[in-house]
Protein backbone atom coordinates (compact mmCIF):
# COMPACT_ATOMS: atom_id res chain seq x y z
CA UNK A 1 125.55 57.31 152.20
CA UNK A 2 123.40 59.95 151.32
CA UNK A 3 124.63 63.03 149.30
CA UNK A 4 125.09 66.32 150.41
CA UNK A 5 125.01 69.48 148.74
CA UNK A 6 127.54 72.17 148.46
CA UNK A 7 125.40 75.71 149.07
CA UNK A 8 122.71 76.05 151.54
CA UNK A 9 120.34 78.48 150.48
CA UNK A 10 119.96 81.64 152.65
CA UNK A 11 118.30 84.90 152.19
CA UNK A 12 120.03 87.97 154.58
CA UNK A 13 118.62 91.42 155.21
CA UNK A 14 122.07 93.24 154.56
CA UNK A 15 120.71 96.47 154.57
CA UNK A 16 122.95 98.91 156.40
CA UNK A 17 125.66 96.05 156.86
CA UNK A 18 129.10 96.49 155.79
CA UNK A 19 130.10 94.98 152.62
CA UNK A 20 133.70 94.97 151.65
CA UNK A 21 134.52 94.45 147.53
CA UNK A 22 138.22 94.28 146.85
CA UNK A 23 138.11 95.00 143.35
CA UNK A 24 138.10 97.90 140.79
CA UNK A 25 137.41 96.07 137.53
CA UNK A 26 134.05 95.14 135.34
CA UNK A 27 133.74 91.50 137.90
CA UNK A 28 133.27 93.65 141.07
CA UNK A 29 131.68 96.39 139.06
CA UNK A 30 129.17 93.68 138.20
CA UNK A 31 128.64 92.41 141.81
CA UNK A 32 128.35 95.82 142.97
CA UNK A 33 125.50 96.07 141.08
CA UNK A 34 123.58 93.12 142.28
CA UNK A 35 124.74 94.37 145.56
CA UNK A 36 123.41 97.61 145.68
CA UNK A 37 119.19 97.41 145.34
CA UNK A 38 119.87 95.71 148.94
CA UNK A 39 121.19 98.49 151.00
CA UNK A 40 124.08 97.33 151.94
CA UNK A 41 127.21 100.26 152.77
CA UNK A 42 129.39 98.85 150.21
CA UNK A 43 133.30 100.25 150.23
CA UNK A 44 135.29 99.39 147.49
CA UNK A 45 139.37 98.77 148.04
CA UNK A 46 141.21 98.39 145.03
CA UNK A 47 144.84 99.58 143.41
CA UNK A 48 142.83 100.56 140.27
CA UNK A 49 138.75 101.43 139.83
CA UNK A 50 136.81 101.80 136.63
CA UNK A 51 134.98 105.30 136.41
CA UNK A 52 131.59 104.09 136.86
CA UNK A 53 132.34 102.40 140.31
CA UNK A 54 134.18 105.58 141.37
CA UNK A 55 131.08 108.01 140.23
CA UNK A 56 128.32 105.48 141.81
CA UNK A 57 126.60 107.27 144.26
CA UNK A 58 126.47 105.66 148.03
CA UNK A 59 129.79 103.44 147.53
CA UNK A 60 132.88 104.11 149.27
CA UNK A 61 136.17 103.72 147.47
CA UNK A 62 139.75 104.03 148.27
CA UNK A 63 142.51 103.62 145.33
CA UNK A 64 144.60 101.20 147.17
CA UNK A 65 145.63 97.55 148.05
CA UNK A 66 143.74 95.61 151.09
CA UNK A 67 145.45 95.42 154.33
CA UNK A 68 144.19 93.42 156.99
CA UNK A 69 143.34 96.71 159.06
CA UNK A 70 140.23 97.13 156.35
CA UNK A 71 138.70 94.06 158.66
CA UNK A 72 138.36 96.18 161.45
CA UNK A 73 134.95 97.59 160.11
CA UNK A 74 133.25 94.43 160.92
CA UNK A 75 131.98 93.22 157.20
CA UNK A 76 129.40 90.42 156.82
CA UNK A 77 130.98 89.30 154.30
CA UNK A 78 133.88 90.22 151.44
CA UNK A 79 134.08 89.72 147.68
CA UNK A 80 137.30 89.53 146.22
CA UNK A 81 137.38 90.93 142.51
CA UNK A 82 141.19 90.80 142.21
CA UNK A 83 143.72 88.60 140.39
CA UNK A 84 144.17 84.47 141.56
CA UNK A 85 147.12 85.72 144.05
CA UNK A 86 145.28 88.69 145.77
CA UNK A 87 142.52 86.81 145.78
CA UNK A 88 144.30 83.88 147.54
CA UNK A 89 146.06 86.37 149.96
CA UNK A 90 142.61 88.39 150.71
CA UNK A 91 140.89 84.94 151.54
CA UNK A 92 143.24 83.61 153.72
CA UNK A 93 142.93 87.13 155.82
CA UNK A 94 139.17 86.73 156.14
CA UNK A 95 139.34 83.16 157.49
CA UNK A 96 141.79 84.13 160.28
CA UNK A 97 138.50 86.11 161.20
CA UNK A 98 135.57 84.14 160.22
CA UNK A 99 134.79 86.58 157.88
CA UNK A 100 132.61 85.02 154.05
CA UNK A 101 134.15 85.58 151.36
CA UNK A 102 133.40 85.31 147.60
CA UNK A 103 136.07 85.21 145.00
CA UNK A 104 134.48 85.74 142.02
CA UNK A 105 135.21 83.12 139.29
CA UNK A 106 137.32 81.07 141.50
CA UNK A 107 134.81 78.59 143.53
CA UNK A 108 137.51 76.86 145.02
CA UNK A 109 138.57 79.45 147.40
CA UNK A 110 134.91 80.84 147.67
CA UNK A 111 132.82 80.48 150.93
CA UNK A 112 129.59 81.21 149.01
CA UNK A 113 128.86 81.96 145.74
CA UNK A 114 126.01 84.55 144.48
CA UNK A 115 122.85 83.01 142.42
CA UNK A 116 121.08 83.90 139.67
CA UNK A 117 118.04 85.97 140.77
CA UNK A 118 114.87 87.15 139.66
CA UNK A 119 114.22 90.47 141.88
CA UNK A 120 111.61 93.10 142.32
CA UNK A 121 110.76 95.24 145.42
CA UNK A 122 109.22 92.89 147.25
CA UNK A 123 110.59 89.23 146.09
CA UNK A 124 113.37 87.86 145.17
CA UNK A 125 113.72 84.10 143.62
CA UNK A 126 117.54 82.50 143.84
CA UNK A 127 118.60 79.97 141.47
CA UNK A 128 122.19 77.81 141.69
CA UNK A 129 123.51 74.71 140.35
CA UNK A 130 126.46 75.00 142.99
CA UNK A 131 128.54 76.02 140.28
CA UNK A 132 128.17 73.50 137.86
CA UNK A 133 126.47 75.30 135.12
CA UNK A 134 126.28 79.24 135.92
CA UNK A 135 124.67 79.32 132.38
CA UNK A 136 121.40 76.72 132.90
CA UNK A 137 121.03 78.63 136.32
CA UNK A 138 120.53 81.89 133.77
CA UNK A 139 118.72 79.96 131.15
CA UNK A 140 116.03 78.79 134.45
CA UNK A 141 116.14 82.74 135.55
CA UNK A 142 114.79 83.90 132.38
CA UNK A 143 112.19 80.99 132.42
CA UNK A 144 110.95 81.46 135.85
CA UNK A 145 111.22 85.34 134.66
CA UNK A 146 108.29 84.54 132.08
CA UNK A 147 105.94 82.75 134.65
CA UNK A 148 105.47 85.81 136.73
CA UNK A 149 102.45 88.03 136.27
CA UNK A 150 103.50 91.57 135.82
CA UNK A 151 102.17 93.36 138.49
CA UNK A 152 103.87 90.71 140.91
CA UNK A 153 104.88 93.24 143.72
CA UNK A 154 101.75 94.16 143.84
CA UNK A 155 99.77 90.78 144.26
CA UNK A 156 102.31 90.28 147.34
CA UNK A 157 101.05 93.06 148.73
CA UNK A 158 97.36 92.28 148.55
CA UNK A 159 98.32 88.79 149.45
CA UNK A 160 99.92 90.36 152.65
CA UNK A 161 96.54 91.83 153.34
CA UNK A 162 94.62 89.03 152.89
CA UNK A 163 96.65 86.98 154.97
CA UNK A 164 95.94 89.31 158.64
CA UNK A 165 92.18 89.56 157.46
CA UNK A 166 92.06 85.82 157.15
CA UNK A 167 94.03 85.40 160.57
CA UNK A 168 91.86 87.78 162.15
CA UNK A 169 88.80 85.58 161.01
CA UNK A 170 89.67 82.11 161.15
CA UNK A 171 91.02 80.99 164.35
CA UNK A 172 92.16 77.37 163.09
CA UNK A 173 95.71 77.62 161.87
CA UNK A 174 95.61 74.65 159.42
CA UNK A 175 92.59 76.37 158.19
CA UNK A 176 94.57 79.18 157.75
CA UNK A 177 97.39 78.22 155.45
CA UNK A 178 94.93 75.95 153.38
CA UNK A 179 92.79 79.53 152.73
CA UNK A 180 95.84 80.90 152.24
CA UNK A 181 97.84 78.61 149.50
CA UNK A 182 93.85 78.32 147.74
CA UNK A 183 94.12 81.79 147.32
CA UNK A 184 97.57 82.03 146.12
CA UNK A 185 97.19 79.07 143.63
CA UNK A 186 93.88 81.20 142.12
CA UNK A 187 95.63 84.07 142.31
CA UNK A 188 98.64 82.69 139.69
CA UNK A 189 95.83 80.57 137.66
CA UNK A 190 94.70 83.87 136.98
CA UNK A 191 97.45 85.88 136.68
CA UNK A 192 96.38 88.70 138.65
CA UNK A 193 94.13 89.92 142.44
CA UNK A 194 91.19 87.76 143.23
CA UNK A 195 88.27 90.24 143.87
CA UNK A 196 86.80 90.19 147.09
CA UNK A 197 84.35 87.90 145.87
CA UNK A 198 86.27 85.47 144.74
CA UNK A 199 88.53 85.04 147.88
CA UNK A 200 85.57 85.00 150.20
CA UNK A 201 84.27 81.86 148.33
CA UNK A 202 87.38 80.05 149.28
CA UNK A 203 87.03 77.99 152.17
């Protein structure tokens, strides 16, 4: 029988989505922060709230414990920064309506779990072992980290614009992605933007 694994991987535009963190404490302060570069309109529900998640600007708080009522607002998903029992009780709320959640540190009440990442504006690589070792997933972060040219953001940008100026001039598809993945493969070999010269040779 062939083996399955646990997480599929899947990116999600969340900006402007409702994100619900029931948690006040330096775990949800830490997701919050992963969170936040993505736009989401994160409100945080908790009895008790360290001072930096209360002062962050563009997060909603409210000093209190979840009720099921705080699922009216529709969230994508939930993370659950709480002890093993609110955690427990906060899951089983968000499954009587379909609703994700994460409780952090405790994968075997979590619907997904969050990866390492390497982000910049206009990337963002996702590393898991499905929990099995959060700390080689880190280890292969920084790793991956060092393989990346510097001005990354910017090559995907130029590589954007190459890719409609090659589509504009070669009508074969196939042709197209070959082009395409013989630029991209020069384009890390070097470490940087092929001049104009150099893509143009690629055929």
């Amino acid at each position: 029988m062939e083996e399955t694994m646990n997480y599929f991987p899947m990116f999600m535009d969340i900006k402007g989505r409702e994100v619900l963190i029931c948690g006040g404490g330096a775990h949800a302060l830490e997701k919050i922060e992963r969170l936040k570069p993505f736009g989401a309109n994160l409100h945080v529900i908790s009895p008790q709230l360290l001072p930096e998640i209360e002062e962050m600007d563009g997060v909603r708080t409210e000093k209190r414990r979840f009720i099921e009522k705080d699922l009216d607002s529709f969230p994508i998903f939930l993370v659950a920064a709480e002890g093993r029992d609110e955690n427990e009780r906060i899951a089983g709320i968000c499954r009587t309506r379909h609703i994700p959640v994460n409780a952090v540190d405790m994968q075997d009440i979590c619907d997904f779990i969050f990866p390492a990442m390497v982000p910049s504006s206009q990337m963002c690589i996702a590393i898991s072992t499905g929990g099995l070792s959060p700390a080689f997933a880190v280890e292969l972060k920084k790793r991956i980290h060092k393989c990346l040219p510097d001005d990354i953001d910017d090559i995907l940008l130029w590589m954007n614009e190459i890719r409609e100026k090659i589509r504009s001039q070669v009508p074969d598809k196939e042709k197209q992605k070959y082009i395409l993945r013989r630029i991209a493969k020069e384009t890390f070999e070097k470490g940087r933007r092929l001049t104009e010269e150099e893509w143009k040779e690629i055929n």
